[in-house]
C-alpha atoms as a PDB file:
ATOM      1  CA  UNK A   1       0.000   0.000   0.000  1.00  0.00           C
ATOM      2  CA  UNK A   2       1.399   3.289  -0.942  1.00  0.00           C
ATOM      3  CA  UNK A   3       1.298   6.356   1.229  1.00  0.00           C
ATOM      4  CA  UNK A   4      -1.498   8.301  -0.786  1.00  0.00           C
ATOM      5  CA  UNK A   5      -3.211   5.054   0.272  1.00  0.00           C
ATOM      6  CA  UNK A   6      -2.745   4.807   3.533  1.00  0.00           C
ATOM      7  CA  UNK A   7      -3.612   8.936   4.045  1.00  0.00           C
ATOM      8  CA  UNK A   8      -6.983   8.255   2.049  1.00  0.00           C
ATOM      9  CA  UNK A   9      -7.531   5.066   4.255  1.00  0.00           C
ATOM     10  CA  UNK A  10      -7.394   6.915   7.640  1.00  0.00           C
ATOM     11  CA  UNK A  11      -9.016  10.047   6.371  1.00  0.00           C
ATOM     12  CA  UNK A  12     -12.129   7.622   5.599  1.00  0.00           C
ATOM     13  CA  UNK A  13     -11.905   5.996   8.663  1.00  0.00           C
ATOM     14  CA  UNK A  14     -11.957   9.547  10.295  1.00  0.00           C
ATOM     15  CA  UNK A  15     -14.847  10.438   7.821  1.00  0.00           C
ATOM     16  CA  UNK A  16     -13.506  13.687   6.624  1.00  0.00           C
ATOM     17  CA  UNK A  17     -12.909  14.746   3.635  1.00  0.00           C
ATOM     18  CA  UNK A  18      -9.749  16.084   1.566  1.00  0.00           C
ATOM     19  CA  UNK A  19     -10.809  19.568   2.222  1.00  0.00           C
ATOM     20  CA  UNK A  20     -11.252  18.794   5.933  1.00  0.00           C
ATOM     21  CA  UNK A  21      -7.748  17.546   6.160  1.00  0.00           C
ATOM     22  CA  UNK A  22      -6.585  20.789   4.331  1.00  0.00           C
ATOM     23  CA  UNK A  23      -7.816  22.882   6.572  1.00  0.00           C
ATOM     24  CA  UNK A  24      -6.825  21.105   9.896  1.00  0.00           C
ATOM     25  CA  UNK A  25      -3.096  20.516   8.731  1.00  0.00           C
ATOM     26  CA  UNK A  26      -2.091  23.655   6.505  1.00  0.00           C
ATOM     27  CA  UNK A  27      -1.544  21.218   3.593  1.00  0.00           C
ATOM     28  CA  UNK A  28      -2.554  22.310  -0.249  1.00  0.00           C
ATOM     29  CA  UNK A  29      -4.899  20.567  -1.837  1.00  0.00           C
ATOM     30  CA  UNK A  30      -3.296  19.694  -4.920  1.00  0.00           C
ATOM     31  CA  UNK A  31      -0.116  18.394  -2.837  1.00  0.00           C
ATOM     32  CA  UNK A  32      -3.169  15.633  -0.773  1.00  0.00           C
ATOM     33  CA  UNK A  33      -4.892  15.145  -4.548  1.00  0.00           C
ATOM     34  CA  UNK A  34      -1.418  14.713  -5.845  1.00  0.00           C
ATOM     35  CA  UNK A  35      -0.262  12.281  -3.428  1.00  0.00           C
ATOM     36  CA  UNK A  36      -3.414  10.195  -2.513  1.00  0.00           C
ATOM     37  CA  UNK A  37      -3.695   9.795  -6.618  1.00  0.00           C
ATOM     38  CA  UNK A  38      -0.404   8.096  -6.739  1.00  0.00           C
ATOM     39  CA  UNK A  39       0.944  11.341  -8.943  1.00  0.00           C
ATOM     40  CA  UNK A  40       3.137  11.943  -6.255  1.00  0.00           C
ATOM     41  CA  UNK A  41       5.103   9.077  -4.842  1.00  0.00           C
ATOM     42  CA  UNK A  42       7.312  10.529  -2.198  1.00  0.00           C
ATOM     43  CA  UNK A  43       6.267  12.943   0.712  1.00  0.00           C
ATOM     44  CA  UNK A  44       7.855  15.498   2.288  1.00  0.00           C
ATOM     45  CA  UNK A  45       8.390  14.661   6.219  1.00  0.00           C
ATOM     46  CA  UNK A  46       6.984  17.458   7.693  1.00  0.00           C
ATOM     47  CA  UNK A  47       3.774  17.133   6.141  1.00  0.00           C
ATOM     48  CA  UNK A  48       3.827  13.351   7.043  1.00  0.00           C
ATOM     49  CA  UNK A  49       4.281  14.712  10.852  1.00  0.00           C
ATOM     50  CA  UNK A  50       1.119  16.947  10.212  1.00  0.00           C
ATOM     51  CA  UNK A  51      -0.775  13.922   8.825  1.00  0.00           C
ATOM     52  CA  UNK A  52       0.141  12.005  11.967  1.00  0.00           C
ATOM     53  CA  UNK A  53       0.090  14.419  14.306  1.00  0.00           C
ATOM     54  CA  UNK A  54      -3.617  15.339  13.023  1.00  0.00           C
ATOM     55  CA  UNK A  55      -4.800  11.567  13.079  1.00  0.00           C
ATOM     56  CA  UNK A  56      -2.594  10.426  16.138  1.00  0.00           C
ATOM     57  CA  UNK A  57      -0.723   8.003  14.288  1.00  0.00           C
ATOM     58  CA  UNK A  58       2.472   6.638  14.461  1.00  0.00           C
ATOM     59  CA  UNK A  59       4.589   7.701  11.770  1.00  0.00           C
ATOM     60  CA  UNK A  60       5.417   3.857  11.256  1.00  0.00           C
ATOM     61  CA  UNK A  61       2.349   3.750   9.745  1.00  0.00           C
ATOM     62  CA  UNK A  62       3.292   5.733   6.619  1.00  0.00           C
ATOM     63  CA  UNK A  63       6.204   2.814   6.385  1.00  0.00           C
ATOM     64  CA  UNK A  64       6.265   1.306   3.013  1.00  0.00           C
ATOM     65  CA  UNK A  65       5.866  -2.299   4.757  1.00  0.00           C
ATOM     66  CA  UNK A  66       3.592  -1.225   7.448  1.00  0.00           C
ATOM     67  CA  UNK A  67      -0.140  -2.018   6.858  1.00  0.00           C
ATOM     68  CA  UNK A  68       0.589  -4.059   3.566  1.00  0.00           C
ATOM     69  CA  UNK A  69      -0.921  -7.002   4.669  1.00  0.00           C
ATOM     70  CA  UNK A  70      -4.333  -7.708   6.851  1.00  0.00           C
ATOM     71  CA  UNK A  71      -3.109  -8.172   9.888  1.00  0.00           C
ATOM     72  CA  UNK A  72      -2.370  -4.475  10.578  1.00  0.00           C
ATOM     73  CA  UNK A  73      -6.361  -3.949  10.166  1.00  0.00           C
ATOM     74  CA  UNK A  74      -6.705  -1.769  12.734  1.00  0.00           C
ATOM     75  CA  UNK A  75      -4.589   1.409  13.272  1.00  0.00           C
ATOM     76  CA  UNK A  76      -3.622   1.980  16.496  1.00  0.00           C
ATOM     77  CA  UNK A  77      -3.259   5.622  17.660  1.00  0.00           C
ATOM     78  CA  UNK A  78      -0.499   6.960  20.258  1.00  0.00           C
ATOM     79  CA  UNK A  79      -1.770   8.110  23.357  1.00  0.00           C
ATOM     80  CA  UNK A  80      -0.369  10.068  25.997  1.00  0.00           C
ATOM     81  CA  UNK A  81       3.417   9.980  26.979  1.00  0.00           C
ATOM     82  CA  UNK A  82       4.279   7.997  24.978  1.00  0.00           C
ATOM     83  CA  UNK A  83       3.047  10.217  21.527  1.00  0.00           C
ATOM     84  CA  UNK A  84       4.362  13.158  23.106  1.00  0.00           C
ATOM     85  CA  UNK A  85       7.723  11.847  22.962  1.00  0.00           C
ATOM     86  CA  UNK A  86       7.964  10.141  19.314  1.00  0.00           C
ATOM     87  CA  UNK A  87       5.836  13.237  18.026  1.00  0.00           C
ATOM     88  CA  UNK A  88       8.501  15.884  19.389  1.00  0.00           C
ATOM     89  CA  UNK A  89      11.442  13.965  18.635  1.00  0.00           C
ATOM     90  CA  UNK A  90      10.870  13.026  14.836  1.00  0.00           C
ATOM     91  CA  UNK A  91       8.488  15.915  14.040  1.00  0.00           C
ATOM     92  CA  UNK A  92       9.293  19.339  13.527  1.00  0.00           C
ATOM     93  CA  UNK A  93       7.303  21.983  15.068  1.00  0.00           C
ATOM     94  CA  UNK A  94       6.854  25.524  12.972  1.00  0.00           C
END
């Protein structure tokens, strides 16, 4: 599964829409169109962090291996100290 995939597959799960995730993360439009089309192959990082920070996901889950099979059904979210710390460390904050 490719990472326009995986975005599109926890923005449905979320039940928002591309213009919802646009205006809670800063991101353009035709960056998410771009990248959830496969156009786009390669993200930048600190719009992954965004993605994950706005969704509570590890960014292991944007992993080309993670999720590629069905035993990684469900996506499990960080919570408390222990999303604090991987978000701070690997994300930068503007």
């Amino acid at each position: 599964m490719h990472i326009g995939d995986k975005i599109y597959k926890l923005r449905r799960l979320n039940n928002e829409t591309m213009n919802d995730l646009v205006k809670q993360t800063g991101l353009s439009q035709s960056w998410l169109s771009d990248i959830e089309s496969g156009k786009k192959q390669r993200a930048d990082f600190n719009k992954i962090c965004a993605i994950a920070k706005h969704y509570e996901v590890s960014l292991e889950y944007f992993q080309d291996d993670y999720l590629d099979s069905d035993e990684h059904e469900d996506i499990i979210p960080l919570t408390g100290e222990t999303r604090v710390k991987s978000m701070k460390s690997l994300c930068l904050t503007g």
